[in-house]
PDB file of N, CA and C in Angstrom:
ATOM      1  N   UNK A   1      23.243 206.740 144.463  1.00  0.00           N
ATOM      2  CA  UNK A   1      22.996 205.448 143.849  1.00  0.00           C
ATOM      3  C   UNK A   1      24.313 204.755 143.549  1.00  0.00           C
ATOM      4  N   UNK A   2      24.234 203.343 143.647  1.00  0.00           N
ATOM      5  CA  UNK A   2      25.397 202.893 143.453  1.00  0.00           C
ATOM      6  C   UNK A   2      25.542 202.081 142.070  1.00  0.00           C
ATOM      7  N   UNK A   3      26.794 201.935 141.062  1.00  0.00           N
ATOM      8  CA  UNK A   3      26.026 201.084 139.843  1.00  0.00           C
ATOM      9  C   UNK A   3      27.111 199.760 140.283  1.00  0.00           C
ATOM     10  N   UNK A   4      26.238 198.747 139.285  1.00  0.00           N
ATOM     11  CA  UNK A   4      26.973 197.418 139.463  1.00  0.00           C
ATOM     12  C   UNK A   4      28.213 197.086 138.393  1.00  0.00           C
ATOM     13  N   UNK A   5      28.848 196.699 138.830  1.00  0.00           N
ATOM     14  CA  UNK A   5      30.037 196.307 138.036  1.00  0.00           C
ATOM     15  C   UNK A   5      30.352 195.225 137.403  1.00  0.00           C
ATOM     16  N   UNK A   6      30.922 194.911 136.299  1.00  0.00           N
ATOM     17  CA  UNK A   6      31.023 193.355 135.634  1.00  0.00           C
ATOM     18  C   UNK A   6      31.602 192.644 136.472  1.00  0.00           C
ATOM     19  N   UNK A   7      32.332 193.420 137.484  1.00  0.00           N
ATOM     20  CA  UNK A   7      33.204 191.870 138.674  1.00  0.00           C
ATOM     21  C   UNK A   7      31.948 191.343 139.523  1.00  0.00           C
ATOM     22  N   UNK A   8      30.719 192.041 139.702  1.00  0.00           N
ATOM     23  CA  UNK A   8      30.112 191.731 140.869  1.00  0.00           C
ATOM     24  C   UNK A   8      28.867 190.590 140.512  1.00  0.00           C
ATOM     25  N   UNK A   9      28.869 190.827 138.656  1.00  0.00           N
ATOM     26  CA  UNK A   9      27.870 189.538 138.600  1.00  0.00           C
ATOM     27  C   UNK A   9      28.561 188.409 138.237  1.00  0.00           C
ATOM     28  N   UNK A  10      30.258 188.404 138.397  1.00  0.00           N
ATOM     29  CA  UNK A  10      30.771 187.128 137.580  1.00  0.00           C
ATOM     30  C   UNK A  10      30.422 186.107 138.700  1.00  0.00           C
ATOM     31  N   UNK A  11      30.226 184.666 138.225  1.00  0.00           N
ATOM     32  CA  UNK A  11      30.219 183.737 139.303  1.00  0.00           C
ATOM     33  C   UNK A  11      30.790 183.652 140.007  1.00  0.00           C
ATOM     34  N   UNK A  12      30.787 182.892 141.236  1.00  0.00           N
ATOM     35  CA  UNK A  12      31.888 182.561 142.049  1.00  0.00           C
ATOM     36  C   UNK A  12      32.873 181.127 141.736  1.00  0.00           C
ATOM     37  N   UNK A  13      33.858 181.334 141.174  1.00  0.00           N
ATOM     38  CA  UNK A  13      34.644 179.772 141.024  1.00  0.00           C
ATOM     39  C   UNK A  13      35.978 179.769 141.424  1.00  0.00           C
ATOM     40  N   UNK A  14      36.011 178.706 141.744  1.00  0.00           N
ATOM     41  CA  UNK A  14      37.688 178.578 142.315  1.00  0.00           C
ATOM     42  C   UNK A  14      38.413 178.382 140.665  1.00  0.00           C
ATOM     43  N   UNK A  15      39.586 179.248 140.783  1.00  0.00           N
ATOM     44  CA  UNK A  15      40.622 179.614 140.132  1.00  0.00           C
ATOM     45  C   UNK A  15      41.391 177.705 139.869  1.00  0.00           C
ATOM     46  N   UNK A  16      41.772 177.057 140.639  1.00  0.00           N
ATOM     47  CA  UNK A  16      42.463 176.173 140.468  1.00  0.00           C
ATOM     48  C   UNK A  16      41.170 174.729 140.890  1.00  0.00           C
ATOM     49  N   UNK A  17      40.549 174.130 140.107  1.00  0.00           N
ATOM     50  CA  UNK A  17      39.461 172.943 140.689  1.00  0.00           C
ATOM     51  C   UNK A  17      40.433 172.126 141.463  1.00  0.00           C
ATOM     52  N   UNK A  18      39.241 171.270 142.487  1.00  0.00           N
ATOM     53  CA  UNK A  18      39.787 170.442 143.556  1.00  0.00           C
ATOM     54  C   UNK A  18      39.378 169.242 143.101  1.00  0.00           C
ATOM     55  N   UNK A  19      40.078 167.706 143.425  1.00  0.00           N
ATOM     56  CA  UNK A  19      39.730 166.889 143.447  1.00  0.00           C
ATOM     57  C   UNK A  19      38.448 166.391 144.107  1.00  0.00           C
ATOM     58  N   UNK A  20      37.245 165.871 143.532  1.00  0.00           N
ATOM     59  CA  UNK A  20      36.483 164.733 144.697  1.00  0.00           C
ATOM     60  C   UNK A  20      36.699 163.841 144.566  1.00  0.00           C
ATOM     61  N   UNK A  21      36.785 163.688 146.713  1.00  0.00           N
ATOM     62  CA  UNK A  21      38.172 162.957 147.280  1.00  0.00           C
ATOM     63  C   UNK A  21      36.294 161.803 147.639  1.00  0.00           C
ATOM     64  N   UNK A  22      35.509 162.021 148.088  1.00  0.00           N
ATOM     65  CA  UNK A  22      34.509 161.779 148.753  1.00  0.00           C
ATOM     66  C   UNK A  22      33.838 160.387 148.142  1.00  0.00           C
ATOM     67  N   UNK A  23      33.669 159.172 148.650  1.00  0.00           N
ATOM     68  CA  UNK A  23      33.051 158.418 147.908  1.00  0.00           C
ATOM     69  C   UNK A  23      31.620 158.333 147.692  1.00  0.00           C
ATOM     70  N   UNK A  24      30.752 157.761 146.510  1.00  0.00           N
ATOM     71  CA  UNK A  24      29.410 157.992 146.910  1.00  0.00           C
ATOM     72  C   UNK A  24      29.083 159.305 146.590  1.00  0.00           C
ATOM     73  N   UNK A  25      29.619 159.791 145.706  1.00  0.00           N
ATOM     74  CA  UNK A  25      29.236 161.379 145.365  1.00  0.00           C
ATOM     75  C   UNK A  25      29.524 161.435 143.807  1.00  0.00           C
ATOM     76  N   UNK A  26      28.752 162.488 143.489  1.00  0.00           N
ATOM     77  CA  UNK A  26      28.587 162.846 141.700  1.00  0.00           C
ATOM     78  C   UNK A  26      29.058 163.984 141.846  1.00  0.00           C
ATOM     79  N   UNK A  27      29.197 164.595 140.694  1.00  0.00           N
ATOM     80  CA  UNK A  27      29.685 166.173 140.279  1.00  0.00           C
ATOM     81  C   UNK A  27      28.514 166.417 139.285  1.00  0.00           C
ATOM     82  N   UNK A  28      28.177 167.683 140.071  1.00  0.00           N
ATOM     83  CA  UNK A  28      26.468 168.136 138.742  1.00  0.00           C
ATOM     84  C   UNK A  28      26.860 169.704 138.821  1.00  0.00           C
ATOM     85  N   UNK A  29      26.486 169.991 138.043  1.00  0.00           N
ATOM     86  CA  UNK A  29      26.084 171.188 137.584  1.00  0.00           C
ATOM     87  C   UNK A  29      24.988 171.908 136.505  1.00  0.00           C
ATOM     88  N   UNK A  30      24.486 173.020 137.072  1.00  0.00           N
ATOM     89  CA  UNK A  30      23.388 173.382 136.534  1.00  0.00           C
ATOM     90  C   UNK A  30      24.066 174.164 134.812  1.00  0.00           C
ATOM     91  N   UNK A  31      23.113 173.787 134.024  1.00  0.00           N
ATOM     92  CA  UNK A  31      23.293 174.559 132.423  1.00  0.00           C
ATOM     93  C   UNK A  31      23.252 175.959 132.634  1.00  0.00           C
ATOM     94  N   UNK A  32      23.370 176.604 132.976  1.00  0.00           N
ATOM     95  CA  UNK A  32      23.635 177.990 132.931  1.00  0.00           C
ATOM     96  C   UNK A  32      24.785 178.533 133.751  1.00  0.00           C
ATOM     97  N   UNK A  33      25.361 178.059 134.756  1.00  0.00           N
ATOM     98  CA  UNK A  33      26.472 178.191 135.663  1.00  0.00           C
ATOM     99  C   UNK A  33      27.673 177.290 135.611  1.00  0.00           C
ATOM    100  N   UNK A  34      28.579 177.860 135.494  1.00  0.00           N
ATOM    101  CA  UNK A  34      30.172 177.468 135.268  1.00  0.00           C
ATOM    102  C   UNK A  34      29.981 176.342 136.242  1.00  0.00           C
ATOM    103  N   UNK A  35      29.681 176.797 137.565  1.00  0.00           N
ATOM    104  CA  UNK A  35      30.519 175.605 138.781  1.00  0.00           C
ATOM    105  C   UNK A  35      29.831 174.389 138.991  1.00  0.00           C
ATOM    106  N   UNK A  36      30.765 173.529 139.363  1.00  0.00           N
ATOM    107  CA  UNK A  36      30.511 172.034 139.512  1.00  0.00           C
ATOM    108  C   UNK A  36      30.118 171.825 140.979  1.00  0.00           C
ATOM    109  N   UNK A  37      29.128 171.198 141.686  1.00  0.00           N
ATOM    110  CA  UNK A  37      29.114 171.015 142.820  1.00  0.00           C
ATOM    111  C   UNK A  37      29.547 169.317 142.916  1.00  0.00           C
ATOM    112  N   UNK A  38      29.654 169.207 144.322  1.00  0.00           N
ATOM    113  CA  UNK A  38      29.539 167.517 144.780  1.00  0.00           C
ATOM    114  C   UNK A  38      27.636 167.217 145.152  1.00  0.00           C
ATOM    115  N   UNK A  39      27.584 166.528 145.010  1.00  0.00           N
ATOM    116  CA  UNK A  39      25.986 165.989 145.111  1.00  0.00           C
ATOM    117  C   UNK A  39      26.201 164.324 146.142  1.00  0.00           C
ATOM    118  N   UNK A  40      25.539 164.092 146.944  1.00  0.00           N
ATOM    119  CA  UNK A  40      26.017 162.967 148.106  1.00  0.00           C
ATOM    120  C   UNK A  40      25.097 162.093 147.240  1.00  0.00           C
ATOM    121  N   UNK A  41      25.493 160.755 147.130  1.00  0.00           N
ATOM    122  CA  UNK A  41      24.203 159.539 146.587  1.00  0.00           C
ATOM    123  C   UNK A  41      22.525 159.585 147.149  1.00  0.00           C
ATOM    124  N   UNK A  42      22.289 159.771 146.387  1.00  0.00           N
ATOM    125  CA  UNK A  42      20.421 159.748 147.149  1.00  0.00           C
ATOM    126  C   UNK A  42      20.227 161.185 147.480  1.00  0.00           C
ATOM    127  N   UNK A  43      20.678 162.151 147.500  1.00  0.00           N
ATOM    128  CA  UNK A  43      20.299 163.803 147.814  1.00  0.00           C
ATOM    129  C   UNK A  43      20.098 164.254 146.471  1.00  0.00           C
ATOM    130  N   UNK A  44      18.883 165.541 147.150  1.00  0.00           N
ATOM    131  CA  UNK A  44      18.880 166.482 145.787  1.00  0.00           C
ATOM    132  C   UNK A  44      19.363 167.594 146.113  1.00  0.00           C
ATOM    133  N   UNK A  45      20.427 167.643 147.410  1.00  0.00           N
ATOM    134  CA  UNK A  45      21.072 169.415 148.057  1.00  0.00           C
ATOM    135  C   UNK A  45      22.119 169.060 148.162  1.00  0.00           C
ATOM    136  N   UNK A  46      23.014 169.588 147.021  1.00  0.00           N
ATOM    137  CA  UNK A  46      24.691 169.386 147.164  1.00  0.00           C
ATOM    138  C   UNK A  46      25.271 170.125 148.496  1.00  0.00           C
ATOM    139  N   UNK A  47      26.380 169.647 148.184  1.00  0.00           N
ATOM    140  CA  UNK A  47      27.071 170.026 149.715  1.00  0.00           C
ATOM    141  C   UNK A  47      27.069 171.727 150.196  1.00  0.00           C
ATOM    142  N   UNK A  48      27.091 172.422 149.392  1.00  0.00           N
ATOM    143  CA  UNK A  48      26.852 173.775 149.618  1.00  0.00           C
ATOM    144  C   UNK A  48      25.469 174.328 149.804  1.00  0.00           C
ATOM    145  N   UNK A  49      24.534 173.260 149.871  1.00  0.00           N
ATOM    146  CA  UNK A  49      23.177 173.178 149.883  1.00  0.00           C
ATOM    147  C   UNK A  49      22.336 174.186 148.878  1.00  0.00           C
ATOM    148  N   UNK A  50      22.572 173.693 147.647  1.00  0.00           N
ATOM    149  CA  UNK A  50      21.864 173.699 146.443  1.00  0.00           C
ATOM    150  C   UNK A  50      20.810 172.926 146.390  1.00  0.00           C
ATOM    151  N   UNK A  51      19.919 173.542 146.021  1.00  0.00           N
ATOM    152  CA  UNK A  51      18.499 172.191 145.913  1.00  0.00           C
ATOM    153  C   UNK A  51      18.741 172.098 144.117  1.00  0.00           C
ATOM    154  N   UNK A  52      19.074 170.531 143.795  1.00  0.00           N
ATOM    155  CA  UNK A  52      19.421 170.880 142.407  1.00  0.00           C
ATOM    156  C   UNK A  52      17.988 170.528 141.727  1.00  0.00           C
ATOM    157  N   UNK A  53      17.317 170.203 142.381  1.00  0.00           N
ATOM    158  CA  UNK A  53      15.643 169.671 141.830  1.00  0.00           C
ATOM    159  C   UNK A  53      15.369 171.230 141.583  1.00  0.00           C
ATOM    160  N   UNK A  54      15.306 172.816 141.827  1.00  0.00           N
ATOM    161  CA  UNK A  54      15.048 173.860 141.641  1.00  0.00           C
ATOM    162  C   UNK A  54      15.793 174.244 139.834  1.00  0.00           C
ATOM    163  N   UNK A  55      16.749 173.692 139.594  1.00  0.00           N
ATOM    164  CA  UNK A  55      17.581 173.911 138.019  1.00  0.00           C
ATOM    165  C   UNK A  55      16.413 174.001 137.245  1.00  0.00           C
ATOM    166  N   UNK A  56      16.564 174.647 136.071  1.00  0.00           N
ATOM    167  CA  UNK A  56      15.695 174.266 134.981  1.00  0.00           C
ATOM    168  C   UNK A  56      16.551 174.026 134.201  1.00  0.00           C
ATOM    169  N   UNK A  57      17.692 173.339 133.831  1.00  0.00           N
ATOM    170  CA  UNK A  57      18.111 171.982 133.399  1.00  0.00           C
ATOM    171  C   UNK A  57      19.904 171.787 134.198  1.00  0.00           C
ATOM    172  N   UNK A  58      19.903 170.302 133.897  1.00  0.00           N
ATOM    173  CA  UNK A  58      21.190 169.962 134.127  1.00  0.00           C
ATOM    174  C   UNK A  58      22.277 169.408 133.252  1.00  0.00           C
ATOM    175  N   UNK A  59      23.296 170.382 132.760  1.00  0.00           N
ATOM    176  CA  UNK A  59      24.652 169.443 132.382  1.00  0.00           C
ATOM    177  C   UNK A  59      24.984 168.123 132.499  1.00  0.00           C
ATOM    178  N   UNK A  60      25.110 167.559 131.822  1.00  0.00           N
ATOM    179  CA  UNK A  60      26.227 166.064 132.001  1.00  0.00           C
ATOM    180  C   UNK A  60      27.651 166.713 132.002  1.00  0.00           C
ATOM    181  N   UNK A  61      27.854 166.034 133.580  1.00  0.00           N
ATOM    182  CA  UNK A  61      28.991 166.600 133.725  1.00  0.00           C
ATOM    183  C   UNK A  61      30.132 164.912 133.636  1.00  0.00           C
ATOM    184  N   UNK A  62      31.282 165.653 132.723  1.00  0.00           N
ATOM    185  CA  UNK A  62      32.212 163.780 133.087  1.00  0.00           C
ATOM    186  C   UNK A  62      33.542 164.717 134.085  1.00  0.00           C
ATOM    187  N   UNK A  63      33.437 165.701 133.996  1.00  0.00           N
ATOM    188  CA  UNK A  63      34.550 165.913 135.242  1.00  0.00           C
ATOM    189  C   UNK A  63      34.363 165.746 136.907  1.00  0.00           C
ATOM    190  N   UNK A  64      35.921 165.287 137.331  1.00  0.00           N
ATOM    191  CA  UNK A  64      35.905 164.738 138.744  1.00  0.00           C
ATOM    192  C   UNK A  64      36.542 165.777 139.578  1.00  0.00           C
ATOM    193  N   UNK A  65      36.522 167.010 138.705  1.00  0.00           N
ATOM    194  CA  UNK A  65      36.986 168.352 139.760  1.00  0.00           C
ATOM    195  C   UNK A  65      35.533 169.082 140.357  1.00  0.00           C
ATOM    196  N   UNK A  66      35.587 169.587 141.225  1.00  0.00           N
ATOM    197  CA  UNK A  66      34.992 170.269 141.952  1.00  0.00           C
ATOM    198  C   UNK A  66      35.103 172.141 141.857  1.00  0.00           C
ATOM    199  N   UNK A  67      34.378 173.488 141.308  1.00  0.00           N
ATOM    200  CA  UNK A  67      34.459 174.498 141.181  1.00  0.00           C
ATOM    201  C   UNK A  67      34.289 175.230 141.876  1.00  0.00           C
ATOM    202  N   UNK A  68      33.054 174.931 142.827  1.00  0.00           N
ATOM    203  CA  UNK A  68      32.147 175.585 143.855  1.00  0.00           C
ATOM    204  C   UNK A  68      32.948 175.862 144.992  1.00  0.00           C
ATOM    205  N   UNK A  69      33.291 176.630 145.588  1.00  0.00           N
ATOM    206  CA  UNK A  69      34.087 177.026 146.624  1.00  0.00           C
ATOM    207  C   UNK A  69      33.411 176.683 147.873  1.00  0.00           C
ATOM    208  N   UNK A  70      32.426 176.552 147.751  1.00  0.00           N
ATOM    209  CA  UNK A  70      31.983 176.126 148.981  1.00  0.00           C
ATOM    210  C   UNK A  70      31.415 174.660 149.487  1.00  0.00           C
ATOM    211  N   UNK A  71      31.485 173.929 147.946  1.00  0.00           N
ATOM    212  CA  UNK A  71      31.763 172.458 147.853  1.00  0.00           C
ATOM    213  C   UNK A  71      32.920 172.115 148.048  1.00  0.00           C
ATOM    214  N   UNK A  72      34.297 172.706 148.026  1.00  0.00           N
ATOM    215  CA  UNK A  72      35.642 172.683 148.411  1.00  0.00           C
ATOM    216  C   UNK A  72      35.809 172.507 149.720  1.00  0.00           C
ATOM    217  N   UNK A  73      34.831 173.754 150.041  1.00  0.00           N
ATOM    218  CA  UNK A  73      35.123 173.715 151.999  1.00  0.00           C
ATOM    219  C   UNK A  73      34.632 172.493 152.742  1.00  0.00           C
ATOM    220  N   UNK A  74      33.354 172.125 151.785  1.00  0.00           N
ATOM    221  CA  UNK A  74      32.731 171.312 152.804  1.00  0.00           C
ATOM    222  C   UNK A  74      33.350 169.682 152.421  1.00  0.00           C
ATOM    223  N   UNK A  75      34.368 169.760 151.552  1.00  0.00           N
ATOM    224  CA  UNK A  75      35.113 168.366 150.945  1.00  0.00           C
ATOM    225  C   UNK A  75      36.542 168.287 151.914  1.00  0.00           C
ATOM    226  N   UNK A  76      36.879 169.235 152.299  1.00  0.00           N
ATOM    227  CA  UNK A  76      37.924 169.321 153.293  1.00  0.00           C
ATOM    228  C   UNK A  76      37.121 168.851 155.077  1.00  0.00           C
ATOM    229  N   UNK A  77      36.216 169.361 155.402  1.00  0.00           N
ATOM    230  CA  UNK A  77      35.619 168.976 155.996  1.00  0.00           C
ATOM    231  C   UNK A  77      34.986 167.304 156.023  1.00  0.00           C
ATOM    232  N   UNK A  78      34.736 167.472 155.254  1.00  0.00           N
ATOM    233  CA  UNK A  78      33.838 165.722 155.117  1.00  0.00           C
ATOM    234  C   UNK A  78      35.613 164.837 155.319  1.00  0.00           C
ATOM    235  N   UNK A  79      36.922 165.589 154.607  1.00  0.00           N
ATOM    236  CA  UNK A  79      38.060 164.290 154.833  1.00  0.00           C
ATOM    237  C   UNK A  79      38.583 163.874 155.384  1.00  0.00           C
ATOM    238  N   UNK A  80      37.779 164.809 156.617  1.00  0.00           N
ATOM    239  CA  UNK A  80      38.783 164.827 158.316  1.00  0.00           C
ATOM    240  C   UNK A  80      38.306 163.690 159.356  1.00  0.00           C
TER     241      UNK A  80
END
């Protein structure tokens, strides 16, 4: 049997937040999780494809950094 470790349930967040560079986009995040995603105007599946309509609640978020590592990737992507 294998046991789980406190590193393996910490979230995933980037160490240093990124700017959103992206226009037409919000920063949301769900009340129970550290990370910030990008959310596109008119979607309910942030860029890392979160369905944020699934949350059972949402933060007001006023920050313009980005946490989600995989909202990072796909913000480098979208600037090219």
């Amino acid at each position: 049997m294998s046991s789980t470790t406190a590193n393996a349930r910490k979230p995933l967040t980037l160490k240093k937040p990124v700017a959103n560079t992206l226009d037409g986009t919000t920063i949301v995040k769900a009340k129970r999780s550290p990370q910030r995603h990008v959310l596109p105007k008119g979607e309910k599946v942030t860029l890392c494809r979160i369905d944020t309509a699934k949350w059972a609640a949402q933060d007001d978020v006023t920050e313009t950094t980005v946490t989600c590592p995989l909202c990072a990737e796909a913000l480098k992507v979208e600037a090219k």
